[in-house]
Protein backbone atom coordinates (compact mmCIF):
# COMPACT_ATOMS: atom_id res chain seq x y z
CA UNK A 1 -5.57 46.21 -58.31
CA UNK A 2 -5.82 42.94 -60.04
CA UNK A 3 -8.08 40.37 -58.24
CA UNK A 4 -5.69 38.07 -57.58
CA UNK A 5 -3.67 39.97 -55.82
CA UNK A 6 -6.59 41.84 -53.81
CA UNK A 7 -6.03 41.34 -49.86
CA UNK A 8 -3.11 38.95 -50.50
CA UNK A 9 0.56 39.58 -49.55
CA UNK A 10 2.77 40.76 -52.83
CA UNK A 11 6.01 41.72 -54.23
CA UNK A 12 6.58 45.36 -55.23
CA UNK A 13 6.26 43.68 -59.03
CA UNK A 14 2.58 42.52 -57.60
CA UNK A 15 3.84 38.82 -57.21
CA UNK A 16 1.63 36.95 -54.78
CA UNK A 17 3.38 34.47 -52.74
CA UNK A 18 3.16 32.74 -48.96
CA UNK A 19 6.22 32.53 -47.99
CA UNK A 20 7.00 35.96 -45.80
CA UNK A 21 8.90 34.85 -42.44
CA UNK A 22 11.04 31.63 -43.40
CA UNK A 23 14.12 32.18 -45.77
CA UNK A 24 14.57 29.11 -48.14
CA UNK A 25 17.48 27.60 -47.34
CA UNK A 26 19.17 23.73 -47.81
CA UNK A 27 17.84 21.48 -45.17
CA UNK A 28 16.72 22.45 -41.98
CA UNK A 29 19.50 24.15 -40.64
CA UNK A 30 21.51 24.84 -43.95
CA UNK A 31 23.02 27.83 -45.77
CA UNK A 32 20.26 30.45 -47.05
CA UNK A 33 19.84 30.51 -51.26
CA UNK A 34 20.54 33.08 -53.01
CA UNK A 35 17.70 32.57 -55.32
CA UNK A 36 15.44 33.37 -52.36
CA UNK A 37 14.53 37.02 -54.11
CA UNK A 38 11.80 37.53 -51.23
CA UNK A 39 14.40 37.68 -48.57
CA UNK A 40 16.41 40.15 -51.20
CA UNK A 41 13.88 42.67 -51.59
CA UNK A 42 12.85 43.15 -48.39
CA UNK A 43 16.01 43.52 -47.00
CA UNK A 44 17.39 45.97 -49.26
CA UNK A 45 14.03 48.06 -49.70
CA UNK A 46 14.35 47.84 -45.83
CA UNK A 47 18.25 48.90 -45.78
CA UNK A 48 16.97 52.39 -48.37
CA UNK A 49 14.07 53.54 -46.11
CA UNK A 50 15.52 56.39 -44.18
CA UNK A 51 18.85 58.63 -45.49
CA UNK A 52 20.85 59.92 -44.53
CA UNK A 53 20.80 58.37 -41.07
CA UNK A 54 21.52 55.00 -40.04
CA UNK A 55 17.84 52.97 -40.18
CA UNK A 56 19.37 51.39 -37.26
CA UNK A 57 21.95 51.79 -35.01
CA UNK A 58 22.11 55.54 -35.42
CA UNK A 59 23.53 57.03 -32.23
CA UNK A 60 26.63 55.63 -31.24
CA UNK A 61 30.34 56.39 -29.99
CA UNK A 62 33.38 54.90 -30.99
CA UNK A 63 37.06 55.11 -30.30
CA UNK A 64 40.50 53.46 -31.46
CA UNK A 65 42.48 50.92 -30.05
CA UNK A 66 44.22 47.89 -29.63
CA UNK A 67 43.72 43.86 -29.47
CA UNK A 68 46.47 42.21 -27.79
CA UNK A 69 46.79 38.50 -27.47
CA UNK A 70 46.98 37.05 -24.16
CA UNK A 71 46.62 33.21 -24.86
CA UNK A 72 47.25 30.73 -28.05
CA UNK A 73 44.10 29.57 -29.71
CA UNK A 74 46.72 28.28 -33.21
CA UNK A 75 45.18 24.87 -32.46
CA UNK A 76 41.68 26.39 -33.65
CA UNK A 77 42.43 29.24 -36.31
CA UNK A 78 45.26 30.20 -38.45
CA UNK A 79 44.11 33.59 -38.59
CA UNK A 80 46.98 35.59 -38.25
CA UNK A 81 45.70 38.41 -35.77
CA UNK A 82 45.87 35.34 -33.26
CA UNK A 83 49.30 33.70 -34.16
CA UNK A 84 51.64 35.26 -31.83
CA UNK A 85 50.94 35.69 -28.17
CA UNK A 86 51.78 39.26 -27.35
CA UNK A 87 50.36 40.56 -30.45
CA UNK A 88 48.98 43.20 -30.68
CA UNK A 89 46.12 44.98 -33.56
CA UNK A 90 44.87 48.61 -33.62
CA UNK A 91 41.17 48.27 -33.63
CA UNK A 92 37.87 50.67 -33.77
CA UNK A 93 34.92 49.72 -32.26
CA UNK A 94 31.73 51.64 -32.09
CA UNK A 95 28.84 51.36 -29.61
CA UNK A 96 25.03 52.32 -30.10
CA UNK A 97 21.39 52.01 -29.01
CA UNK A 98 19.02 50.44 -31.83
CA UNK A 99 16.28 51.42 -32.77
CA UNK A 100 16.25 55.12 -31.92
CA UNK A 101 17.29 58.00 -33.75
CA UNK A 102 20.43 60.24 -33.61
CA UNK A 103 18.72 62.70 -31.19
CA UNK A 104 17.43 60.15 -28.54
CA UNK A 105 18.09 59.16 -25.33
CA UNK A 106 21.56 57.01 -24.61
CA UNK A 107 19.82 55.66 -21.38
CA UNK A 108 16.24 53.91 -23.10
CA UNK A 109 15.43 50.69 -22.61
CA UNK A 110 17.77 48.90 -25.64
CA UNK A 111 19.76 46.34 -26.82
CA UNK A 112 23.84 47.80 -27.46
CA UNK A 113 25.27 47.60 -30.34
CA UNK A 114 29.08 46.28 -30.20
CA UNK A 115 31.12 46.78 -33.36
CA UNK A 116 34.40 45.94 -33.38
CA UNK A 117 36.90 46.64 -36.26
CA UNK A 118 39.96 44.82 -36.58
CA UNK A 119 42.73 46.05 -38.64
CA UNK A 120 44.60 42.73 -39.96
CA UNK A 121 47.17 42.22 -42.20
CA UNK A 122 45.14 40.10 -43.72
CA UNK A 123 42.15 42.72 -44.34
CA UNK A 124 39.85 44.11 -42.13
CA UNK A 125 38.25 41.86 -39.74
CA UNK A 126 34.61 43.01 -38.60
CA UNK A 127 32.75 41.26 -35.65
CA UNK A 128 29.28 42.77 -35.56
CA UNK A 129 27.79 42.17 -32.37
CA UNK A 130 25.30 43.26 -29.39
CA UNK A 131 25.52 43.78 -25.65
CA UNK A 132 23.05 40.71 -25.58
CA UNK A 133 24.44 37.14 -26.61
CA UNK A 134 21.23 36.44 -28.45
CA UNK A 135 18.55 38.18 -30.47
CA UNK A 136 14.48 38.97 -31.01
CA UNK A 137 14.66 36.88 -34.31
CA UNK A 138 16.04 33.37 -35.87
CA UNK A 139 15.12 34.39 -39.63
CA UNK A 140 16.31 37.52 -41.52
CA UNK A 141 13.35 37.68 -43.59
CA UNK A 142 11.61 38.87 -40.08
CA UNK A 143 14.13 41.80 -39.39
CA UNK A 144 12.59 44.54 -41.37
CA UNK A 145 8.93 43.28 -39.83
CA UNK A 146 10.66 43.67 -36.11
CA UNK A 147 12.66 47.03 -36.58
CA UNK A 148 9.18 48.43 -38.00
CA UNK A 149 7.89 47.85 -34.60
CA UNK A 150 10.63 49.24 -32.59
CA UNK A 151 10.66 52.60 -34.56
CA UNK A 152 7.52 55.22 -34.81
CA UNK A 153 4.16 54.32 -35.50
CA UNK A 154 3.43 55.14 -38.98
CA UNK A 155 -0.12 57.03 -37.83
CA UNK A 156 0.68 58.80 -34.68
CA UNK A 157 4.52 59.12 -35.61
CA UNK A 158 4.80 58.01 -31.91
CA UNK A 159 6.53 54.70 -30.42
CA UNK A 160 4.14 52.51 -29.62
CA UNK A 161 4.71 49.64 -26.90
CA UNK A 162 1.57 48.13 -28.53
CA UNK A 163 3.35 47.11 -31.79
CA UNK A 164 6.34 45.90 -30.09
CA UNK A 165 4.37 43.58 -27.52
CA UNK A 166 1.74 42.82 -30.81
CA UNK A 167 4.85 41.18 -32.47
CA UNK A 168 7.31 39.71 -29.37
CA UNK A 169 3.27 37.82 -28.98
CA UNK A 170 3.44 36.63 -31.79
CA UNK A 171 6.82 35.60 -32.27
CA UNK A 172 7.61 33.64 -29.07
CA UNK A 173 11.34 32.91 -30.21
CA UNK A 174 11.95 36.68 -29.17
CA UNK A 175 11.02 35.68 -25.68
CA UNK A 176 14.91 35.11 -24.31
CA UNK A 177 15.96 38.65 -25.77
CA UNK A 178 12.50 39.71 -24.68
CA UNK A 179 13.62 38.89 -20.96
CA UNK A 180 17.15 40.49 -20.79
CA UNK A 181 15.59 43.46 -22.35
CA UNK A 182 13.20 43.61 -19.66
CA UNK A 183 16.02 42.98 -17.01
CA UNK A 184 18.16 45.70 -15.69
CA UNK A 185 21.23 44.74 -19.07
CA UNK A 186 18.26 46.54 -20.86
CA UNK A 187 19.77 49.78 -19.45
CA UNK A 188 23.45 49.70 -19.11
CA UNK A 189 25.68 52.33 -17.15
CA UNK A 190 26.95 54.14 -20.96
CA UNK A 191 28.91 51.57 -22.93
CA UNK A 192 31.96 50.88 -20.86
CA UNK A 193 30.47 48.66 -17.95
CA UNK A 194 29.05 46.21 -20.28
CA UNK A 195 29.49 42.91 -22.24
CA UNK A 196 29.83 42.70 -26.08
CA UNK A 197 29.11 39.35 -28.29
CA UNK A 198 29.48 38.65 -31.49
CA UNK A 199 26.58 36.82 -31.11
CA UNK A 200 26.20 34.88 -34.46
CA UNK A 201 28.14 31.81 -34.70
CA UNK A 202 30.60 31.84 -36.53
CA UNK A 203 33.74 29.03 -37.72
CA UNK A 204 37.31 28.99 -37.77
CA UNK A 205 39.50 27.11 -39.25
CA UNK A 206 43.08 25.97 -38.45
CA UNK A 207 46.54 25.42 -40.59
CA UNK A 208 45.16 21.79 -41.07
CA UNK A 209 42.56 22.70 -42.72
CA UNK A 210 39.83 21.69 -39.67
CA UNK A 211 36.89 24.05 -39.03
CA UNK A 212 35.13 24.46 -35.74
CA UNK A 213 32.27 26.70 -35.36
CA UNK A 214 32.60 29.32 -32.64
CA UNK A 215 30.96 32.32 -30.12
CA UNK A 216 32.69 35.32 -29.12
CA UNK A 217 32.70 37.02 -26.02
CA UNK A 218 33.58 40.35 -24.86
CA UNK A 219 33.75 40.40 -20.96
CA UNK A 220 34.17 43.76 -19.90
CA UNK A 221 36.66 44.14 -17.14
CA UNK A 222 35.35 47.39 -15.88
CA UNK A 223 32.41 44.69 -14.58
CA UNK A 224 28.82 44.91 -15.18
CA UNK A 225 27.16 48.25 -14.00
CA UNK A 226 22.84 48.95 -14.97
CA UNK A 227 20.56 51.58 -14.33
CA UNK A 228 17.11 50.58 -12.41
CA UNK A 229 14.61 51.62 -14.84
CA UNK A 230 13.82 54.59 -12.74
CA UNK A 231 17.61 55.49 -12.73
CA UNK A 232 17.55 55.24 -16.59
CA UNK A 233 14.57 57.74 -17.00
CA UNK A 234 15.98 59.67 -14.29
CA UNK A 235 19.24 59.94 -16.48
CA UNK A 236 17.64 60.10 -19.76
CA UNK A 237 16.01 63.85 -18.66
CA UNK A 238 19.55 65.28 -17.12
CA UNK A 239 21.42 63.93 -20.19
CA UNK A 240 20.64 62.47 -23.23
CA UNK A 241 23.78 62.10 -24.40
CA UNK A 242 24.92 60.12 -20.76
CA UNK A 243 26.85 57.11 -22.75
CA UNK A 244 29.10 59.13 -25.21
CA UNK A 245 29.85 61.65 -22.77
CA UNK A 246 31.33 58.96 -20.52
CA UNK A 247 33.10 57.03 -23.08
CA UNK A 248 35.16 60.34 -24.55
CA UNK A 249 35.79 61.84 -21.04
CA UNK A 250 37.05 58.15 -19.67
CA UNK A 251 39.42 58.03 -22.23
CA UNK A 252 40.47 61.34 -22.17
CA UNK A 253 41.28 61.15 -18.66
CA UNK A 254 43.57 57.94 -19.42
CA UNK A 255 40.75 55.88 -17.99
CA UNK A 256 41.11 53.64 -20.91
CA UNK A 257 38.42 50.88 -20.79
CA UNK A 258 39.30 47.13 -21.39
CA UNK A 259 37.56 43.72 -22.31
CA UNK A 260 38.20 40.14 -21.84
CA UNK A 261 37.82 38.60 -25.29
CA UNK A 262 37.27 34.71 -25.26
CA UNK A 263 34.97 32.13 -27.16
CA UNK A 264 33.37 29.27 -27.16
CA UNK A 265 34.45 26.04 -28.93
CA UNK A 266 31.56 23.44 -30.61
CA UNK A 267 33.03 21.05 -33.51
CA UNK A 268 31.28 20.29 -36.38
CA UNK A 269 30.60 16.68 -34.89
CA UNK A 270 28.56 18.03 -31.88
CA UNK A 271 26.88 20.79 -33.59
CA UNK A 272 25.16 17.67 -36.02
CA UNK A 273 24.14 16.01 -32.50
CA UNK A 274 23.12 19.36 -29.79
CA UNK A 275 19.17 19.25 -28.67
CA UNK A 276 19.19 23.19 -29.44
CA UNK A 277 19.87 24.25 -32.95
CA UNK A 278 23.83 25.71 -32.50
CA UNK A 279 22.94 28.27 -35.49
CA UNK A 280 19.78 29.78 -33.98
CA UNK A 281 20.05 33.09 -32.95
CA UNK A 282 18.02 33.20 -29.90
CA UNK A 283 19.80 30.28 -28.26
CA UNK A 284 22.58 30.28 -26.08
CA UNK A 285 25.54 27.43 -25.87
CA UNK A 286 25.41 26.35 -22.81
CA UNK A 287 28.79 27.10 -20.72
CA UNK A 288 28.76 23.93 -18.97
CA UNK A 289 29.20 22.13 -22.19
CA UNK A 290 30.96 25.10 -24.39
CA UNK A 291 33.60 26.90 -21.46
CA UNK A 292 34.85 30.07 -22.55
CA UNK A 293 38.38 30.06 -24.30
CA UNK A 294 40.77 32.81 -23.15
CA UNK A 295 42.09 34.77 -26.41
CA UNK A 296 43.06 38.56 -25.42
CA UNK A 297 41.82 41.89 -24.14
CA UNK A 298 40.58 44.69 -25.95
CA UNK A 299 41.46 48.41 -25.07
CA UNK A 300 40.36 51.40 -26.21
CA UNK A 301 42.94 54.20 -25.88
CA UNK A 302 42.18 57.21 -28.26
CA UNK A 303 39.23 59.32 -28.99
CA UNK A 304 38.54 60.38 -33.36
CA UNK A 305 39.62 63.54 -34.04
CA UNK A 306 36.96 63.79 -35.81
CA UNK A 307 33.26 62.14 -34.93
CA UNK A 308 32.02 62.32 -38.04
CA UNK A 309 34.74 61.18 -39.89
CA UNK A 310 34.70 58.04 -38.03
CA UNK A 311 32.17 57.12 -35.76
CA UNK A 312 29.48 58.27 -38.38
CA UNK A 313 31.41 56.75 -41.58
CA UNK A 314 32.46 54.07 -39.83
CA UNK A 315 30.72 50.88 -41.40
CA UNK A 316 30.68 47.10 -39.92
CA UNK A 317 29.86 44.36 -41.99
CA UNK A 318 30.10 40.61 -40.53
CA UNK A 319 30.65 39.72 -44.25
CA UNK A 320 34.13 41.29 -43.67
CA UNK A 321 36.26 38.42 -42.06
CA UNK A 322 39.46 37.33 -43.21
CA UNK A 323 41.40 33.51 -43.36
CA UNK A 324 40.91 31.60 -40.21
CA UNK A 325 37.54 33.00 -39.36
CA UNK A 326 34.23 31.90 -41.47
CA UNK A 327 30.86 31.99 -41.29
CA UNK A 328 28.09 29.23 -40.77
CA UNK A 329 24.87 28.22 -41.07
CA UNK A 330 23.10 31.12 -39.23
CA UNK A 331 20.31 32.09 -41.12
CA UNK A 332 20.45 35.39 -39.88
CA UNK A 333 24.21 35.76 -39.78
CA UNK A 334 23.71 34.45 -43.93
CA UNK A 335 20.89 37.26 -44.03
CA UNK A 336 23.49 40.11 -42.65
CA UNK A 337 25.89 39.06 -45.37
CA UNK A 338 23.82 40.80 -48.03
CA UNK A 339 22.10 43.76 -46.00
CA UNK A 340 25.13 45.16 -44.14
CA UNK A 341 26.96 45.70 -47.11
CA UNK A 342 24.25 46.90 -49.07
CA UNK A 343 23.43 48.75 -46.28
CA UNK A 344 26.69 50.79 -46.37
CA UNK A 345 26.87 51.47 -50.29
CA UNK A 346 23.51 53.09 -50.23
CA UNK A 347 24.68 55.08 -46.91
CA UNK A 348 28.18 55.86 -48.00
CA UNK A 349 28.53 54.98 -51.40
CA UNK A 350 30.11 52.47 -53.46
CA UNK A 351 33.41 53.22 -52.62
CA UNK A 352 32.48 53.14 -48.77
CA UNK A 353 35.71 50.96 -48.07
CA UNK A 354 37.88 53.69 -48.86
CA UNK A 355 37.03 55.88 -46.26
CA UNK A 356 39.46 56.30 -43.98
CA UNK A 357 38.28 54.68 -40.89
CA UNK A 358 37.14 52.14 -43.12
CA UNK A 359 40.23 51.46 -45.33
CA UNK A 360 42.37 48.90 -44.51
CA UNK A 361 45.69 49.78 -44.22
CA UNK A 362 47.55 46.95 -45.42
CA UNK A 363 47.52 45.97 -49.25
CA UNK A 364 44.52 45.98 -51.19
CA UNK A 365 44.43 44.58 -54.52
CA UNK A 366 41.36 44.04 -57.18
CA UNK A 367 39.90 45.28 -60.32
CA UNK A 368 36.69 47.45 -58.86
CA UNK A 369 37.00 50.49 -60.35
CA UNK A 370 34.64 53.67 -60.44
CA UNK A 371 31.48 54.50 -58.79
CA UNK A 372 30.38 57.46 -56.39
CA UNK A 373 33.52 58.73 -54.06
CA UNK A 374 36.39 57.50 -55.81
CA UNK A 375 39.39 58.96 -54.20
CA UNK A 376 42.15 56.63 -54.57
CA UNK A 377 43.27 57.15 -58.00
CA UNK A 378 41.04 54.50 -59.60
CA UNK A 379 43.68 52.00 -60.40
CA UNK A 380 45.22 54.64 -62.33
CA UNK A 381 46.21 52.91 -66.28
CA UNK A 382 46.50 49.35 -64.38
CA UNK A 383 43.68 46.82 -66.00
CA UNK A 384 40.29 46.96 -64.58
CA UNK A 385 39.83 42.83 -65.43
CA UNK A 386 41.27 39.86 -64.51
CA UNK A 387 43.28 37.90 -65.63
CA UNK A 388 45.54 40.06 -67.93
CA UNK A 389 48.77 40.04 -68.94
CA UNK A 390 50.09 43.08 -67.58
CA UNK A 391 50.39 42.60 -63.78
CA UNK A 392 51.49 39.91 -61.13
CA UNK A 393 48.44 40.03 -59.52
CA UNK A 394 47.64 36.53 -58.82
CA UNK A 395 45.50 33.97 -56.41
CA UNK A 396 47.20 32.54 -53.57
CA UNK A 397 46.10 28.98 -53.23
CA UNK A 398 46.43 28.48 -49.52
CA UNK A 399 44.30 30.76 -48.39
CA UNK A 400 41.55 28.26 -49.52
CA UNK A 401 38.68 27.30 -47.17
CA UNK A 402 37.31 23.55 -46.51
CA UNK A 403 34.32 22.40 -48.24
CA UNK A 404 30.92 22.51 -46.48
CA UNK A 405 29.05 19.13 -45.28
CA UNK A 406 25.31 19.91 -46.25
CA UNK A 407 23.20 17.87 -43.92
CA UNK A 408 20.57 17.86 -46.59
CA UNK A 409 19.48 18.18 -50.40
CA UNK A 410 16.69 19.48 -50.13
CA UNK A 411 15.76 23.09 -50.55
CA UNK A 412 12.65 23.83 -48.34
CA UNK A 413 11.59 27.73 -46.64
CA UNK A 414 9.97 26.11 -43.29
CA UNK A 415 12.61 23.72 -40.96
CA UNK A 416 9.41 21.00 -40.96
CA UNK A 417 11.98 18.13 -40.17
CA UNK A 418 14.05 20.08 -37.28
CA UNK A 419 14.59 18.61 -34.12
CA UNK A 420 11.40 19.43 -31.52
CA UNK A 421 14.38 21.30 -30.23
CA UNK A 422 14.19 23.65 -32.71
CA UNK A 423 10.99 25.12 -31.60
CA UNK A 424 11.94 24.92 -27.91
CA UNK A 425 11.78 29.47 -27.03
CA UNK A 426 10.86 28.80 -23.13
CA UNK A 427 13.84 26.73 -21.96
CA UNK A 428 17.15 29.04 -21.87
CA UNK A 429 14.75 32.07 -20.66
CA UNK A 430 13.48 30.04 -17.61
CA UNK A 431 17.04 29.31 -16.91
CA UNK A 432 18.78 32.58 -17.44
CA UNK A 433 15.33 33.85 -14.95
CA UNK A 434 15.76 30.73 -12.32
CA UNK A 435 19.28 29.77 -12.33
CA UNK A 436 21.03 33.08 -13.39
CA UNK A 437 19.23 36.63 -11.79
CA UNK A 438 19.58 37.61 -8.43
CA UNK A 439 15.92 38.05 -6.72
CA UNK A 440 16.52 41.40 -7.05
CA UNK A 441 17.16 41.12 -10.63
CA UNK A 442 13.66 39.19 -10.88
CA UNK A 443 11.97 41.89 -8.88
CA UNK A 444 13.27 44.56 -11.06
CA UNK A 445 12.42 42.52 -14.43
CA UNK A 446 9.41 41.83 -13.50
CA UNK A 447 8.54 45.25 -12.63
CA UNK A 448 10.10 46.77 -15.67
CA UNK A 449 7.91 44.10 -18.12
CA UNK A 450 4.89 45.01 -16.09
CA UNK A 451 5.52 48.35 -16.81
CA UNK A 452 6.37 48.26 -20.08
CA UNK A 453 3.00 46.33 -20.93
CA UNK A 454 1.06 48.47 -19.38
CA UNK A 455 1.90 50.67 -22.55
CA UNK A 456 -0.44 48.65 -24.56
CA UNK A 457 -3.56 50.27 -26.10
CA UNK A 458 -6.17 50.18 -28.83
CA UNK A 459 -8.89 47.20 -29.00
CA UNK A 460 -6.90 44.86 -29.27
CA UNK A 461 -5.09 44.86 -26.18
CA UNK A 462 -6.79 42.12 -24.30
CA UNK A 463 -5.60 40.00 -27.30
CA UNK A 464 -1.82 40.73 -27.07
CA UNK A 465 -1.28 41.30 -23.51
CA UNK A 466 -3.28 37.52 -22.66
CA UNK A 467 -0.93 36.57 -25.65
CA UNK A 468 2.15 37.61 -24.59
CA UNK A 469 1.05 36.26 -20.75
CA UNK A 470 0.72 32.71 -21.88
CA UNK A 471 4.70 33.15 -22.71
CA UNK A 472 5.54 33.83 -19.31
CA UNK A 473 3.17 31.36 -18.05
CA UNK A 474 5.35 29.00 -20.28
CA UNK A 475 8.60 30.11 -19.35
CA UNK A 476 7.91 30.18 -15.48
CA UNK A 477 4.20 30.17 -13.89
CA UNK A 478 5.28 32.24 -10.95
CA UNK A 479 6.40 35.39 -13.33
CA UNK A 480 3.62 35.00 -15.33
CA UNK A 481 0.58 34.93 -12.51
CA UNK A 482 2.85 38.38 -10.63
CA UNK A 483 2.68 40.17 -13.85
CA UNK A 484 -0.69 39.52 -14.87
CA UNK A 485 -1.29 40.29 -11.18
CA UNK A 486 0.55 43.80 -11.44
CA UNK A 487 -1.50 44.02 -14.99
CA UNK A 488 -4.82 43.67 -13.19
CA UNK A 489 -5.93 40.65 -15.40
CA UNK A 490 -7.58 37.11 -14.14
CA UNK A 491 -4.54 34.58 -14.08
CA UNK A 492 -6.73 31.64 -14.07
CA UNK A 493 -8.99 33.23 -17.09
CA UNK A 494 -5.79 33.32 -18.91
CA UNK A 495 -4.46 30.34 -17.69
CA UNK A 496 -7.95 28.11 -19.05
CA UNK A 497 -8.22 30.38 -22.43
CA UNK A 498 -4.80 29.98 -23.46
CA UNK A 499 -4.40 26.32 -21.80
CA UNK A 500 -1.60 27.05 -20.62
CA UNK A 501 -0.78 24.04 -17.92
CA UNK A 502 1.12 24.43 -14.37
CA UNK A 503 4.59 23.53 -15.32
């Protein structure tokens, strides 16, 4: 090894550089660059590290269905899945744990994943989402760092609660997903008694031409139903596979589950002036300020023929929208633009689109042609270039988007100038603990975080566990001194070496 590069951080190519956990991207809260080849490589080595199984994601269920509208949002979108009340969409939506593997439990402590599929006339429609309304992470140069911890140990092969507390220490913007992990949503009764969010935040825009930026919301209406953590492990050794089996018998049985789909509503205009960063993926919007938007209900009606063929093959991608619905300035919604995709064509090839759960069955016309899995004739002798003057293939101008306001020039990978907001990770976590949970839902979190820390080993565990206390301290004193209490350590120790003040 060359001495400059000894002990410092490197590109596969050897290239030193400093920049490892912020994305470059235009202004503070601005779209990510594409030049940003950092952010590129580890994302797609990331997305090629295990075949053939999903790297994350792996075990799920899915099932077909249909979207109906129940309410008119026209005033916000001119998408034209919502343009009719009435209406109604087949859809296929798939449901998973995270980060284990296709053989583990459906009852561990894990976020959900909530993939939803819509079949437009306009193209497929994909809103990629968890059971949580937030996430661990605001950057997606992080992801591959924080899915390394959740996954086996690369010494012992084992999971190691050590290297997932090491890095939620370390990265206190984690703690709000941190806490409803720890809470009793961390283990959900199977996948029907649960919530689903898109998550990101994402825009639409209307037949004038106006873009808002919006959350959506799936609100089961089978209501909320959790496992205690002893419940879950109780579960996990009668049956692993607890969630699917519940999801294809329901539905078999004509016990066809349902959801509540609505969203929230910020314009551009307020997300310039909010004290929270709109596009960060650990906060919240506020309900009080953002009410939720009635749009339709989702039902699931029919179980694959095949599990494989679909629930296997099947492939989300929030790149995948259609007109009316855009994207924003989510760093890690710009992130999952490029690695879902990418994801996919490595998984399923190329021609992943084509598969049948996957295809959209509506008109599809472009000049990709070749590449692994080809099965729909190619494009036969039609030209593989545009534009040609053999067929009326041609652009449709209104199907054009706005123009983006940048709020800034300047390309930076670190949000220096960002409102102190920005870097507030203890506010919406002391709510969601103080103003939200039941006391027996702060009992039971509690008990499942002291539990789960006590999981941390090695010689540095002094270090991470008084690390990851000064967080709770932070976020409320009172959960902080009964968990370093059920840990065994010295509260005010921690309290003076951290400095961590009463709040």
């Amino acid at each position: 090894m060359s001495d400059h590069a000894h002990n410092k951080l490197t590109t596969a190519s050897g290239r030193v550089y400093a920049e490892n956990e912020n994305t470059k991207t235009v202004g503070p809260r601005g779209p990510v660059l594409l030049e940003d080849y950092i952010l590129h490589e580890k994302m797609a080595h990331f997305n090629r590290e295990r075949i053939p199984e999903r790297v994350v994601h792996s075990k799920g269920s899915g099932a077909f269905g249909t979207f109906t509208v129940t309410d008119d949002i026209s005033q916000y979108t001119r998408a034209k899945i919502f343009n009719k009340v009435g209406k109604k969409t087949k859809v296929f939506v798939r449901f998973s744990t995270v980060g284990g593997e296709k053989g583990s439990a459906d009852t561990e402590r894990d976020p959900r994943g909530f993939a939803v599929k819509f079949y437009t006339e306009d193209g497929n429609w994909d809103l990629v989402g968890n059971n949580t309304p937030v996430f661990f992470i605001k950057d997606p140069k992080k992801f591959g760092d924080f899915i390394h911890t959740q996954k086996r140990d690369p010494y012992s092969n084992l999971k190691s609660p050590t290297m997932m507390w090491d890095y939620w220490s370390l990265n206190p913007e984690s703690l709000h997903q941190v806490l409803i992990l720890m809470s009793d949503r961390g283990t959900p009764v199977g996948y029907r008694f649960m919530n689903g969010y898109g998550s990101h935040t994402f825009s639409m825009i209307n037949a004038k031409n106006e873009r808002v930026y919006v959350k959506f919301h799936f609100k089961t209406a089978q209501g909320i139903k959790t496992f205690t953590d002893a419940e879950a492990n109780a579960m996990k050794a009668k049956d692993l596979d607890f969630a699917q089996r519940d999801l294809v018998e329901a539905i078999d049985n004509g016990q066809f589950p349902k959801w509540n789909l609505k969203i929230q509503v910020m314009t551009e205009e307020q997300s310039r002036n909010t004290e929270f960063n709109p596009f960060d993926l650990t906060k919240v919007w506020p309900h009080g300020d953002f009410p939720l938007i009635d749009v339709g209900v989702l039902e699931l009606n029919q179980n694959p023929d095949n599990y494989f063929q679909d629930v296997e093959q099947a492939a989300f991608a929030p790149a995948h929208v259609v007109d009316g619905i855009g994207y924003s300035p989510d760093k890690m919604l710009q992130g999952r633009l490029l690695s879902y995709p990418d994801a996919h064509r490595y998984r399923l090839g190329s021609n992943y689109e084509q598969i049948p759960v996957n295809k959209c069955p509506f008109a599809v016309n472009n000049y990709q042609r070749d590449g692994q899995m080809r099965v729909d004739g190619n494009g036969g002798r039609k030209p593989n270039y545009w534009p040609n003057s053999f067929d009326n293939i041609s652009v449709d101008e209104s199907y054009k988007e706005p123009s983006d306001s940048l709020d800034s020039s300047i390309a930076d990978w670190y949000d220096r100038n960002s409102k102190i907001g920005d870097h507030d990770h203890y506010s919406q976590p002391r709510a969601l603990f103080r103003e939200v949970m039941t006391v027996e839902e702060q009992d039971n979190t509690i008990r499942n975080v002291i539990g789960a820390m006590s999981g941390v080993t090695g010689p540095n565990r002094e270090l991470i566990i008084n690390r990851q206390l000064c967080h709770w301290f932070r976020m409320d004193e009172d959960f902080g001194r009964r968990v370093a209490d059920g840990l065994g350590v010295n509260v005010n120790a921690v309290m003076e070496s951290m400095n961590v003040g009463r709040r």
